[in-house]
C-alpha atoms as a PDB file:
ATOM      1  CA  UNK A   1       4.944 -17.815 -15.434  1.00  0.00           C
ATOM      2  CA  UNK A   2       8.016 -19.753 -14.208  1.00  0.00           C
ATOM      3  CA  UNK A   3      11.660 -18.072 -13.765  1.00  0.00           C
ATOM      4  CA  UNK A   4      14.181 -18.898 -16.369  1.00  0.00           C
ATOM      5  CA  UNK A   5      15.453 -21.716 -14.248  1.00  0.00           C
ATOM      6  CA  UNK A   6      12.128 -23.272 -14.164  1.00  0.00           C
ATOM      7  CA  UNK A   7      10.946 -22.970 -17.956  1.00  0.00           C
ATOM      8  CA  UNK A   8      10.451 -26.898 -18.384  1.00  0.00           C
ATOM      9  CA  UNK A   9       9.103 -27.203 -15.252  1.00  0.00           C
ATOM     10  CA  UNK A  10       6.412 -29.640 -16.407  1.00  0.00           C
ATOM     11  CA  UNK A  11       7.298 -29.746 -19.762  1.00  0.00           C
ATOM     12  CA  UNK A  12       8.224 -33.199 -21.627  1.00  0.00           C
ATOM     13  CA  UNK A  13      10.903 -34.512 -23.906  1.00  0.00           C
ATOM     14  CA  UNK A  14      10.931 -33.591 -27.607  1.00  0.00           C
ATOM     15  CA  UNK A  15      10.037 -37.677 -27.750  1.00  0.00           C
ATOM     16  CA  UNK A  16       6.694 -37.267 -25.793  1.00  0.00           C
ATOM     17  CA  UNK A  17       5.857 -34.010 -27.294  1.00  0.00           C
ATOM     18  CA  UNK A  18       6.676 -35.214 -30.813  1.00  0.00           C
ATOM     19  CA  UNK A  19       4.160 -38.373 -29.943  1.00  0.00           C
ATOM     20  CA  UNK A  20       1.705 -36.302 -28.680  1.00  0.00           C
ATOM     21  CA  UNK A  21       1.294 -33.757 -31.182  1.00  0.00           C
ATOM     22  CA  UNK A  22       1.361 -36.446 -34.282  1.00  0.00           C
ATOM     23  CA  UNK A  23      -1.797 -38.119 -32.022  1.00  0.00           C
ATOM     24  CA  UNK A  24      -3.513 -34.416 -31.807  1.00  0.00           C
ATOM     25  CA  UNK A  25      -2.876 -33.847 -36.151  1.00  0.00           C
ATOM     26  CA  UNK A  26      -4.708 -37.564 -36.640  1.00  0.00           C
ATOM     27  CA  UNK A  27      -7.484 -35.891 -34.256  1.00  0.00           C
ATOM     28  CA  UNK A  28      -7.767 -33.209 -35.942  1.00  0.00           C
ATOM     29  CA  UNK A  29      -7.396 -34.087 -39.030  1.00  0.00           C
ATOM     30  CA  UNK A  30     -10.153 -37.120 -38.510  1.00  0.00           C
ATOM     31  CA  UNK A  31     -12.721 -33.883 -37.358  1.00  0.00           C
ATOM     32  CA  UNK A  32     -11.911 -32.394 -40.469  1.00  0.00           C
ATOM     33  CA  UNK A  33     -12.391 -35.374 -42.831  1.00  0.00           C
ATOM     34  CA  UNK A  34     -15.702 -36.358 -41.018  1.00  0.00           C
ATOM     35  CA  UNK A  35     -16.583 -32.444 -41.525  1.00  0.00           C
ATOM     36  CA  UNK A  36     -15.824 -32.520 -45.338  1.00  0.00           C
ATOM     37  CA  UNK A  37     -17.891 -35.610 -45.863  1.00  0.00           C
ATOM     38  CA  UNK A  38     -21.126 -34.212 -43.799  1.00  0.00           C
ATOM     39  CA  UNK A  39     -20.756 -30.676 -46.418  1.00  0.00           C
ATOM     40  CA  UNK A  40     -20.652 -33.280 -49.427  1.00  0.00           C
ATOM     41  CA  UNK A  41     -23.893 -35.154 -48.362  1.00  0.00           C
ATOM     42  CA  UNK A  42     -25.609 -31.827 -47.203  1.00  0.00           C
ATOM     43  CA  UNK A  43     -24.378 -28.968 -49.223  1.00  0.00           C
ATOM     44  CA  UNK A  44     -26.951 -27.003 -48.018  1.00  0.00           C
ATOM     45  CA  UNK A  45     -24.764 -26.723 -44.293  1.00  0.00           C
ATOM     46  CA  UNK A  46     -23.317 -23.557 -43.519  1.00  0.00           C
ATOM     47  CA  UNK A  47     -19.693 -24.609 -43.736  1.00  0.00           C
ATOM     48  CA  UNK A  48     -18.861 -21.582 -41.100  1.00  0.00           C
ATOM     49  CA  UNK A  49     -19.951 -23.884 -38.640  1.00  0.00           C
ATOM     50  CA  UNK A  50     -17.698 -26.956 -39.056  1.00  0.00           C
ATOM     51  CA  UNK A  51     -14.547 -24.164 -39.915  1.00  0.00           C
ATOM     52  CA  UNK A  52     -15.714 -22.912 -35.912  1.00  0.00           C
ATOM     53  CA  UNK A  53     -15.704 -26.350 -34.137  1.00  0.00           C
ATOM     54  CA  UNK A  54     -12.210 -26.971 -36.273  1.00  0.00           C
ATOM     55  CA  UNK A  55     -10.756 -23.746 -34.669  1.00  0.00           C
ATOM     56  CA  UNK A  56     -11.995 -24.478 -31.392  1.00  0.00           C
ATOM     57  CA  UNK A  57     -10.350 -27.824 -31.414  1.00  0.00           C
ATOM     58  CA  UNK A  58      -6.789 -26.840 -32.255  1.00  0.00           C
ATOM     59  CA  UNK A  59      -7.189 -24.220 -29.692  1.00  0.00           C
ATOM     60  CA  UNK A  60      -8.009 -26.599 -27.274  1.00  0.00           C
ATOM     61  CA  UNK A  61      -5.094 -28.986 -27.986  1.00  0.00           C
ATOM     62  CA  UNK A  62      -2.622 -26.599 -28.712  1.00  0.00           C
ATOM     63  CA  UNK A  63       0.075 -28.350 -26.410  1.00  0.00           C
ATOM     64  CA  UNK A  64       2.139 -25.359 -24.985  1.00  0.00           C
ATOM     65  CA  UNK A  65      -1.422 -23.808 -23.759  1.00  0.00           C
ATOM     66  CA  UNK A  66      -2.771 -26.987 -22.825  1.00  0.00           C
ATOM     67  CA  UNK A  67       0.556 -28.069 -20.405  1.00  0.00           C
ATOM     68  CA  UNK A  68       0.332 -24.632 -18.768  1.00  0.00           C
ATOM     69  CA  UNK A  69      -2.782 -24.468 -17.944  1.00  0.00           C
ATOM     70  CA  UNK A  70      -2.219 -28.452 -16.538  1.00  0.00           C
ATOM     71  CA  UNK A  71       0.620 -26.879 -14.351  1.00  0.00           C
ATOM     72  CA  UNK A  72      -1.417 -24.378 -12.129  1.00  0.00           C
ATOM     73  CA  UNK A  73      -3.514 -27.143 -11.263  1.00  0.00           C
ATOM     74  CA  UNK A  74      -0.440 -29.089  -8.850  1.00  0.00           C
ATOM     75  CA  UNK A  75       1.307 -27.509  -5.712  1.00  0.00           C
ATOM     76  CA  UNK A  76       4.358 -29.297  -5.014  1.00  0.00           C
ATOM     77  CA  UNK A  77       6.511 -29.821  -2.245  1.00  0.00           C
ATOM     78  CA  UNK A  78      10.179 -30.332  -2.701  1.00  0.00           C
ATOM     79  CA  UNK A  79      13.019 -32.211  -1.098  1.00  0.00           C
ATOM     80  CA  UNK A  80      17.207 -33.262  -1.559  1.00  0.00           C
ATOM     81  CA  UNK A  81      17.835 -37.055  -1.263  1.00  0.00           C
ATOM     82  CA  UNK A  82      20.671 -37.394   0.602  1.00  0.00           C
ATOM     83  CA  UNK A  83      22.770 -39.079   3.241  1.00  0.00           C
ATOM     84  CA  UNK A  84      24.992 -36.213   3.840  1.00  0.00           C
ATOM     85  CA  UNK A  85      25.152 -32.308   3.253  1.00  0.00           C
ATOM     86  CA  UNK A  86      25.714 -30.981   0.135  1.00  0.00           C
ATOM     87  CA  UNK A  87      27.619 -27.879  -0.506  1.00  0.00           C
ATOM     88  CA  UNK A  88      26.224 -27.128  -3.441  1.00  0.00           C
ATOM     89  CA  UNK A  89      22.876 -26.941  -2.398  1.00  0.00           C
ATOM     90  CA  UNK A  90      23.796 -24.583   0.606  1.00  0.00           C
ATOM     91  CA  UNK A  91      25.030 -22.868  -2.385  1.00  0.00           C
ATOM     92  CA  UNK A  92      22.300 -22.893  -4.454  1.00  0.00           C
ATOM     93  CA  UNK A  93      19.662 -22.113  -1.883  1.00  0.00           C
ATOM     94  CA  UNK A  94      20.866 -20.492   1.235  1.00  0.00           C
ATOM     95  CA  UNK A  95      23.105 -17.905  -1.046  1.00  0.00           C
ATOM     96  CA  UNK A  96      22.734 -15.515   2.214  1.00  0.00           C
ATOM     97  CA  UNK A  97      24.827 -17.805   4.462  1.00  0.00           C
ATOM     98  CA  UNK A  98      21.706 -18.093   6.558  1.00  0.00           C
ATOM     99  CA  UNK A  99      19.934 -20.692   5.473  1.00  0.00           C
ATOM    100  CA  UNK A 100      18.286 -23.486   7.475  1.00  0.00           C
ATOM    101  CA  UNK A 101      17.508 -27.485   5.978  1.00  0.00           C
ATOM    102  CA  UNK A 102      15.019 -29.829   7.625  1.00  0.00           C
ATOM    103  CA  UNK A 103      16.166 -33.180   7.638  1.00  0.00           C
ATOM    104  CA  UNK A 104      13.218 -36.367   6.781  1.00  0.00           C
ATOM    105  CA  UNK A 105      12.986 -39.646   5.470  1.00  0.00           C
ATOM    106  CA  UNK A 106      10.881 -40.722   2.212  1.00  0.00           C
ATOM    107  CA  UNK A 107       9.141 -42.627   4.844  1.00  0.00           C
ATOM    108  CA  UNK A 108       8.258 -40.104   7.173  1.00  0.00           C
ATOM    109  CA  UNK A 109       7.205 -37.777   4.394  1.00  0.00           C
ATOM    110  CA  UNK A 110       4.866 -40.387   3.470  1.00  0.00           C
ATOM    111  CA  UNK A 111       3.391 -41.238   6.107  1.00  0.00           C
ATOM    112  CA  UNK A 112       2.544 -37.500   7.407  1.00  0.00           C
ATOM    113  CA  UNK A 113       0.965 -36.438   4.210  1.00  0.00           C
ATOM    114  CA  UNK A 114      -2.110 -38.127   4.358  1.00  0.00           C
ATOM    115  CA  UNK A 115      -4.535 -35.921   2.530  1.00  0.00           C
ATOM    116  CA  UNK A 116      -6.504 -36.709  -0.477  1.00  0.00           C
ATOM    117  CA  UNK A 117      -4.741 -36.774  -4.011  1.00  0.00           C
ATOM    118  CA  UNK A 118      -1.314 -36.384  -2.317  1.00  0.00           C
ATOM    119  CA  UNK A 119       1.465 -38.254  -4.428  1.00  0.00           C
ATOM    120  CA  UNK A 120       5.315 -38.546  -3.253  1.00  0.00           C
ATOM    121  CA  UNK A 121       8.436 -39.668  -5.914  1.00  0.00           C
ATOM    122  CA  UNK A 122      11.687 -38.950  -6.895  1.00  0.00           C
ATOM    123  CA  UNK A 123      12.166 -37.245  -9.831  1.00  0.00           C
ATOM    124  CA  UNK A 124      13.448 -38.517 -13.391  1.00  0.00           C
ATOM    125  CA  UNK A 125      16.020 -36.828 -14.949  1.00  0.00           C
ATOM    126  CA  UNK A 126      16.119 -37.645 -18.660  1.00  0.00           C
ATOM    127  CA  UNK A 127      17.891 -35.760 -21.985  1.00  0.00           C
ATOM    128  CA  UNK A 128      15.100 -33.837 -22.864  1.00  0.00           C
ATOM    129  CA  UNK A 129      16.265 -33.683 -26.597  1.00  0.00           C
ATOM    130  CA  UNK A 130      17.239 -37.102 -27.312  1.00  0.00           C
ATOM    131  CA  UNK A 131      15.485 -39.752 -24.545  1.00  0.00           C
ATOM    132  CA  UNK A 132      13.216 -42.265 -25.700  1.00  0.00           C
ATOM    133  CA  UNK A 133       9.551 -42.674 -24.245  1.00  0.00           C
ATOM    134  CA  UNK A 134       9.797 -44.832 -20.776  1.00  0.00           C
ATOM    135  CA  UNK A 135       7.201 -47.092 -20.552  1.00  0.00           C
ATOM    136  CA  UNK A 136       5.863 -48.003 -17.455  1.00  0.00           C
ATOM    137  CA  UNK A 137       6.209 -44.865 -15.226  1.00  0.00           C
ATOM    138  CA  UNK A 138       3.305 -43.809 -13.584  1.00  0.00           C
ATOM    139  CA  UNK A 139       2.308 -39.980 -13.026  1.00  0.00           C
ATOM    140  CA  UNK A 140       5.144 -39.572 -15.645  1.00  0.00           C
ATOM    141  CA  UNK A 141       4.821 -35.395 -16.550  1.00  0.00           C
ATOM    142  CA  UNK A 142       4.956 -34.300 -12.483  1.00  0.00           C
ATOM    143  CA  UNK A 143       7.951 -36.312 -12.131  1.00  0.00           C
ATOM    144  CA  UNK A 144      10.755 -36.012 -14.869  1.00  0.00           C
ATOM    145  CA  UNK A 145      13.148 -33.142 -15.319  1.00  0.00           C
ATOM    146  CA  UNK A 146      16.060 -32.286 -17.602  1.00  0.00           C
ATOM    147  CA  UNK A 147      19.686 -34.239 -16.474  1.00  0.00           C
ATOM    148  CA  UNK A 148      21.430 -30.705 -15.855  1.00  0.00           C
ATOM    149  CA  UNK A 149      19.022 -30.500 -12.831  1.00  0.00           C
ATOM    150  CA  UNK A 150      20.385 -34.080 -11.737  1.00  0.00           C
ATOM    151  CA  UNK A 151      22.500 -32.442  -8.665  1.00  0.00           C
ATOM    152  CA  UNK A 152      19.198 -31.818  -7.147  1.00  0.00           C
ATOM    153  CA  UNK A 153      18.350 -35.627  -6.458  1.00  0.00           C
ATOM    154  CA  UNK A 154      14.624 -34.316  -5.807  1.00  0.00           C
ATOM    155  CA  UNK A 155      11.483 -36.279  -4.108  1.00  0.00           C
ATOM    156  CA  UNK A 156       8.566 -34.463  -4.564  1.00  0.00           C
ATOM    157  CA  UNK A 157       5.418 -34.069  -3.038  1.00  0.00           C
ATOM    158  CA  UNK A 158       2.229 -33.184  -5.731  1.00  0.00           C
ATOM    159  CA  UNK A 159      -1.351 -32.545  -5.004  1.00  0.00           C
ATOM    160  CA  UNK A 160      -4.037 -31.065  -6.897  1.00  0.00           C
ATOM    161  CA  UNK A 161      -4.804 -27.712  -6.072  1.00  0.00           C
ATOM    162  CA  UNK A 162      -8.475 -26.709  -5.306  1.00  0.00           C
ATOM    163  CA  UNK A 163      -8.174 -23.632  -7.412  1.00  0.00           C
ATOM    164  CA  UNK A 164      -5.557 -23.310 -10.286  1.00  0.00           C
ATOM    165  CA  UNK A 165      -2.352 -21.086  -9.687  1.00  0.00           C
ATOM    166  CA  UNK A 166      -3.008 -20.745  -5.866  1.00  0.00           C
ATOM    167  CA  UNK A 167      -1.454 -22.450  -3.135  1.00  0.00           C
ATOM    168  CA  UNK A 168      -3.292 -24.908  -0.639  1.00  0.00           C
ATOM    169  CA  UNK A 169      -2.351 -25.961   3.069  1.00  0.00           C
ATOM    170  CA  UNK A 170      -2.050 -29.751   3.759  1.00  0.00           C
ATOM    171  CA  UNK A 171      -2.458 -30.980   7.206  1.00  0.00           C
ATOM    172  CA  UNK A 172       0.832 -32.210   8.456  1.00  0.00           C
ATOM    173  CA  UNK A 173       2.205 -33.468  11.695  1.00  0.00           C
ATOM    174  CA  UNK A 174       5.206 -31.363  11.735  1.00  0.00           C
ATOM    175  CA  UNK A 175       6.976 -33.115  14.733  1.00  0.00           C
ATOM    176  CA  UNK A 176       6.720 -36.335  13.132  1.00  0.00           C
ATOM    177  CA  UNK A 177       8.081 -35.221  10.005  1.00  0.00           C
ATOM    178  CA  UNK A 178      11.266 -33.434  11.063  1.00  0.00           C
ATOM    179  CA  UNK A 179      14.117 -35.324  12.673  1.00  0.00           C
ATOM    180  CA  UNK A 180      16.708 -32.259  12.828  1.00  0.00           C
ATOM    181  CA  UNK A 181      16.981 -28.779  11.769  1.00  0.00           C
ATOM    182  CA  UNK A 182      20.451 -27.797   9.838  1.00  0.00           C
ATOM    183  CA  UNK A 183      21.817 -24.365  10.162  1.00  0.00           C
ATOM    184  CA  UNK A 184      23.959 -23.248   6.728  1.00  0.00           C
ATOM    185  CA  UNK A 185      27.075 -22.920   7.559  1.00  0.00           C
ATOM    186  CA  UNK A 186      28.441 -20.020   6.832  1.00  0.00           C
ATOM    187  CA  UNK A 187      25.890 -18.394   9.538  1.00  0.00           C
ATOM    188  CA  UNK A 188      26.473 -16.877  12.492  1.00  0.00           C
ATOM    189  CA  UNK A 189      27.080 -17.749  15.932  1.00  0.00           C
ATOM    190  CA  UNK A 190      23.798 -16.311  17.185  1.00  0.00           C
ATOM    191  CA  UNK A 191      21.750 -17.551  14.176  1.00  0.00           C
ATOM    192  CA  UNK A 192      20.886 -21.572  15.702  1.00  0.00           C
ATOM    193  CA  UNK A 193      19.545 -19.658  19.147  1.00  0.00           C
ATOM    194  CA  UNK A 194      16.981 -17.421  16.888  1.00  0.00           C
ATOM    195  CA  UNK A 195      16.420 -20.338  14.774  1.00  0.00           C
ATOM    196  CA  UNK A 196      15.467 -22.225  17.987  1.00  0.00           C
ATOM    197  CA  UNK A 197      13.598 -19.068  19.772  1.00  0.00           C
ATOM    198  CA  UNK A 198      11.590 -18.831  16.303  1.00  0.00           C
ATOM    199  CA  UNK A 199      10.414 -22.395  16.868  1.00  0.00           C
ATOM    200  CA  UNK A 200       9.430 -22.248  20.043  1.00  0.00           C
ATOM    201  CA  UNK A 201       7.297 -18.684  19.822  1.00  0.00           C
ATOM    202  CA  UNK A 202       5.269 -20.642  16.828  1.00  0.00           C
ATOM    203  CA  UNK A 203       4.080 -23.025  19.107  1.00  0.00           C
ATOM    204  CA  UNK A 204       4.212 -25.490  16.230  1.00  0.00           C
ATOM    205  CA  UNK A 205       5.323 -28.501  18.245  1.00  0.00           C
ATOM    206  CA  UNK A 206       8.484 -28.833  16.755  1.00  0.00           C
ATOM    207  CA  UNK A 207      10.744 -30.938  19.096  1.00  0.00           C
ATOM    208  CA  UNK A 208      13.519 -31.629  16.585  1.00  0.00           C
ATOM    209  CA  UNK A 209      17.214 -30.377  17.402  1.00  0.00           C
ATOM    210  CA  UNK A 210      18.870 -27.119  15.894  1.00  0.00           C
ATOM    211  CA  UNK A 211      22.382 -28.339  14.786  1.00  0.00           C
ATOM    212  CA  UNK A 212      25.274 -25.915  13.041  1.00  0.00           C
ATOM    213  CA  UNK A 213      26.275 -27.597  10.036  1.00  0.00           C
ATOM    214  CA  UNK A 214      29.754 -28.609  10.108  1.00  0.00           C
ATOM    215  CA  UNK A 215      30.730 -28.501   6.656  1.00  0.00           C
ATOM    216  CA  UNK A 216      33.161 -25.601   6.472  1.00  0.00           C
ATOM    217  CA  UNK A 217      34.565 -26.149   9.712  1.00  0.00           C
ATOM    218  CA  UNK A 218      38.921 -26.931  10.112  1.00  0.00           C
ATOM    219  CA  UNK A 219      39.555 -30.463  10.644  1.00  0.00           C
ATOM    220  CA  UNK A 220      40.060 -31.699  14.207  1.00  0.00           C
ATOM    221  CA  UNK A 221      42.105 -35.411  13.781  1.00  0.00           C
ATOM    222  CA  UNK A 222      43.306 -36.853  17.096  1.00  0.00           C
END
């Protein structure tokens, strides 16, 4: 379903797993004493029965399954906190030399996604391994990751999708969201002008400046 890079994308730590799967044997096993004691007191019962609603339960919380199916129900939208440019995200994500990054605030990402069921946090980054349970956290699965993601400083945007596994548009003023657009920059002279020419053709509103990252250029002291 995911990449390689994304295989614990809404996965837990060994911790919560561990916890959760010791609650799901006392479950089970619970349905299974209750079962046994019904067959003692009527051993008339076709035992088939009880062995069929024991099956279906451990299909049902078999936790791989279970937190897979739980992923293609949330869309998310993600971001980079941070006050300046990183390299190593222009790395990362525009590996073309021709990437573009729109600049926000948490603020104004909050305030322009207004829909229903919309929630916006940073991301957690935790040793998936050997980390305790954090208490306290609220929508704790959609927002932790593993530490060697921690470059990424993400916020993230989640929403529950009206169908599972496909993506849904969110109304969004797109003016009031973007304060500048970033060209990567390694790209070409020409590249900000199409940028900007692209903008304007999609009649989208977009007001915000075009700016050539910086970054890479030779420094220029008085």
């Amino acid at each position: 379903m995911f990449a390689s890079r994304y295989t614990y994308e809404g996965w837990l730590p060994r911790s919560h797993i561990a916890a959760m799967m010791g609650l799901n044997r006392t479950y089970l096993d619970q349905m299974k004493c209750t079962c046994d004691t019904i067959l003692a007191q009527q051993p008339h019962r076709d035992s088939a029965q009880f062995d069929a609603l024991l099956e279906d339960a451990r299909q049902k919380l078999d936790l791989q399954k279970l937190l897979g199916e739980v992923n293609k129900k949330f869309g998310l939208n993600c971001w980079h906190i941070n006050e300046d440019e990183s390299e190593a995200m222009w790395r990362l994500y525009g590996v073309t030399g021709n990437g573009i990054a729109l600049e926000s605030t948490e603020e104004r990402l909050k305030s322009v996604l207004t829909a229903d069921g919309i929630i916006v946090g940073r991301v957690r980054y935790m040793n998936f391994e050997h980390d305790e349970i954090e208490k306290g956290h609220e929508n704790y699965g959609l927002f932790i990751k593993r530490n060697s993601f921690a470059h990424e400083q993400e916020l993230r945007a989640t929403i529950l999708l009206p169908t599972p596994g496909i993506g849904t548009l969110v109304p969004c003023d797109i003016d009031a969201l973007i304060t500048n657009v970033h060209i990567a920059p390694e790209a070409p002279p020409f590249y900000a002008d199409t940028v900007r020419y692209i903008i304007d053709r999609a009649d989208i509103g977009l007001k915000a400046p075009v700016l050539r990252s910086k970054l890479l250029d030779n420094p220029s002291y008085p």
